[in-house]
N, C-alpha and C. Protein backbone atom coordinates (compact mmCIF):
# COMPACT_ATOMS: atom_id res chain seq x y z
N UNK A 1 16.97 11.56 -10.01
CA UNK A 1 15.73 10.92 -9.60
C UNK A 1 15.43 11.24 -8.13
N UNK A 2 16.44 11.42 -7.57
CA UNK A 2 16.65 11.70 -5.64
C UNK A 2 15.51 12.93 -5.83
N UNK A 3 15.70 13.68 -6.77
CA UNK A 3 15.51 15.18 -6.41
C UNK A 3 13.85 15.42 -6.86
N UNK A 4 13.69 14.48 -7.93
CA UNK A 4 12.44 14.60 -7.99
C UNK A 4 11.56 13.84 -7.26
N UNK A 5 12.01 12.98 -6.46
CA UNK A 5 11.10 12.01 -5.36
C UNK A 5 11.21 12.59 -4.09
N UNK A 6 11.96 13.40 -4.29
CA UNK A 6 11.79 14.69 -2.59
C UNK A 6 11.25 15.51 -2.96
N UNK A 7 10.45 15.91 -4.13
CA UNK A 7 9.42 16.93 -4.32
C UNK A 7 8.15 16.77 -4.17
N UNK A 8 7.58 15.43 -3.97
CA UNK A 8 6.94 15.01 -3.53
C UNK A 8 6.87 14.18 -2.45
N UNK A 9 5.46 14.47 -1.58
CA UNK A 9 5.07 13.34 0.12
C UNK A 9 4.84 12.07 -0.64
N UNK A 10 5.04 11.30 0.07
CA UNK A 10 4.01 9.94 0.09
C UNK A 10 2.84 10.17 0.07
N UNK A 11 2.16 11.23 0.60
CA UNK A 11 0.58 11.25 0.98
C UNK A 11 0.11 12.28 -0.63
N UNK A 12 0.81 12.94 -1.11
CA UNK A 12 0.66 13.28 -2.58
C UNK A 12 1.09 12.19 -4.00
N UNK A 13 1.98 11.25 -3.33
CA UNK A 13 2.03 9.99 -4.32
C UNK A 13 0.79 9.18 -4.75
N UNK A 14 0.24 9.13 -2.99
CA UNK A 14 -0.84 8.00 -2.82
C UNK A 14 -1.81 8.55 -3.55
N UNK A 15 -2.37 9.69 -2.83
CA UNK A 15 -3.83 10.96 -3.76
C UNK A 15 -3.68 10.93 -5.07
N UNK A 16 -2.48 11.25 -5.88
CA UNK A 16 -2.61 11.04 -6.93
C UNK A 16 -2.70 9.32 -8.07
N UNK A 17 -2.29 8.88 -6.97
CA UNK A 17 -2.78 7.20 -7.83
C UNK A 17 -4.13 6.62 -7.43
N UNK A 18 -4.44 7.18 -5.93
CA UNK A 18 -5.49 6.61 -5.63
C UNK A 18 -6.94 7.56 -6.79
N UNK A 19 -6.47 8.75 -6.98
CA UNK A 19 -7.52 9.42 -8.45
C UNK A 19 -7.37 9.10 -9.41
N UNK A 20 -6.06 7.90 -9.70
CA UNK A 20 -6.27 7.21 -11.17
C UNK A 20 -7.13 5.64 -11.42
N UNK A 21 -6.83 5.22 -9.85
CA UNK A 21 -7.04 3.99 -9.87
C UNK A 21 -8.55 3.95 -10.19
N UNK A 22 -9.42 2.67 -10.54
CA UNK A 22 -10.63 2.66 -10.46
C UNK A 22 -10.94 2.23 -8.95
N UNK A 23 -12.70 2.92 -8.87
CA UNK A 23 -13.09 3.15 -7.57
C UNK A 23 -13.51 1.22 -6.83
N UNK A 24 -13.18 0.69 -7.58
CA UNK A 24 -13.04 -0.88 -7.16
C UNK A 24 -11.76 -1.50 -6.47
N UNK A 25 -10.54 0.09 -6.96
CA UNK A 25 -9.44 -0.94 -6.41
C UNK A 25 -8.96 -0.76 -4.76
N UNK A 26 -9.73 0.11 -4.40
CA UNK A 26 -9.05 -0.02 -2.55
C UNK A 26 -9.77 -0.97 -2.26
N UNK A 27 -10.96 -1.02 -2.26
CA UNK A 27 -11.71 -2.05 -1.59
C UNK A 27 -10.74 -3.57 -2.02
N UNK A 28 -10.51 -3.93 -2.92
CA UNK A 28 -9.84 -5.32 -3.46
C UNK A 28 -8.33 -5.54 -2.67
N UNK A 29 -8.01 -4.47 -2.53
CA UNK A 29 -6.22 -4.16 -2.10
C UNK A 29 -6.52 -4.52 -0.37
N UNK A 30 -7.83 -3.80 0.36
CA UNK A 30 -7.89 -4.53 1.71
C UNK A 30 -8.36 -5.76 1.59
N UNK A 31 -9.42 -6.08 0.86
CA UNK A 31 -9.63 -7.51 0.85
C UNK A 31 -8.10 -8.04 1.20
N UNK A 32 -7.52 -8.22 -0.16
CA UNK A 32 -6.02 -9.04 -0.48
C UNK A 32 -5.23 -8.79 0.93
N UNK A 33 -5.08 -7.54 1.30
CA UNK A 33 -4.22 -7.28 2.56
C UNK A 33 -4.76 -7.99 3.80
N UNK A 34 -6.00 -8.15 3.85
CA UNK A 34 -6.78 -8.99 5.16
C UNK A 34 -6.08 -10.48 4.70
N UNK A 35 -6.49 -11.13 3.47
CA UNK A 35 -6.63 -12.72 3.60
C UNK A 35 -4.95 -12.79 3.79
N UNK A 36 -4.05 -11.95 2.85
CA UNK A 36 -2.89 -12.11 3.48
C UNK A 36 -1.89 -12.47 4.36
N UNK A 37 -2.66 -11.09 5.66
CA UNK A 37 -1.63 -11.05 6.57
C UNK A 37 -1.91 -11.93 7.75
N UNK A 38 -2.95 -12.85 7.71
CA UNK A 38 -2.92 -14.29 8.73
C UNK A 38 -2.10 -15.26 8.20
N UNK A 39 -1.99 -15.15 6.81
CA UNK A 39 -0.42 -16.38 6.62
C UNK A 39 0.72 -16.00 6.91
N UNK A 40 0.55 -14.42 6.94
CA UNK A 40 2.41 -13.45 7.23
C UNK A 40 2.79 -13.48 8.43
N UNK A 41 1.70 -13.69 9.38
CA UNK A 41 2.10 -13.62 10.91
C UNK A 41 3.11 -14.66 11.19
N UNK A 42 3.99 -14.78 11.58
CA UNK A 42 4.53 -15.76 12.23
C UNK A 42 6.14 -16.22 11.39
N UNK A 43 6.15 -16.04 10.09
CA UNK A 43 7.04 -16.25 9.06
C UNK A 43 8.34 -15.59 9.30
N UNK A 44 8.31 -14.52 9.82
CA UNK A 44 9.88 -13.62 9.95
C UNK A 44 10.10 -14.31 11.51
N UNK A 45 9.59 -15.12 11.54
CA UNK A 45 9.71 -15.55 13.38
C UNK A 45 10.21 -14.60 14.41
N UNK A 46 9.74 -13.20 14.24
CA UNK A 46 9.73 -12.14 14.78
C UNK A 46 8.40 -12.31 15.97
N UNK A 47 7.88 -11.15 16.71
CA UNK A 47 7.09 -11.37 17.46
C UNK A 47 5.58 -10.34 17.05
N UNK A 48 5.23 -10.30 15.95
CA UNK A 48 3.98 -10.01 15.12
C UNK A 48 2.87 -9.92 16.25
């Protein structure tokens, strides 16, 4: 499995799911990632 996940980038993972996905789903995925990450701030009590 090593060998076939080093044959491919991340940036050829993404291109190819982002041409399967429907053209509704990035827009929904930033929505979700915006309302998100104001409750994530602060939780790892790291310095965010």
């Amino acid at each position: 499995m090593t060998e076939a996940l080093a044959m491919h980038s991340l940036a050829d993972l993404a291109a190819r799911t982002a041409q399967k996905a429907p053209a509704a789903y990035g827009p929904q995925v930033v929505k979700w990632l915006e309302h998100r990450s104001p409750k994530r701030r602060g939780e790892s009590g790291g310095s965010n």
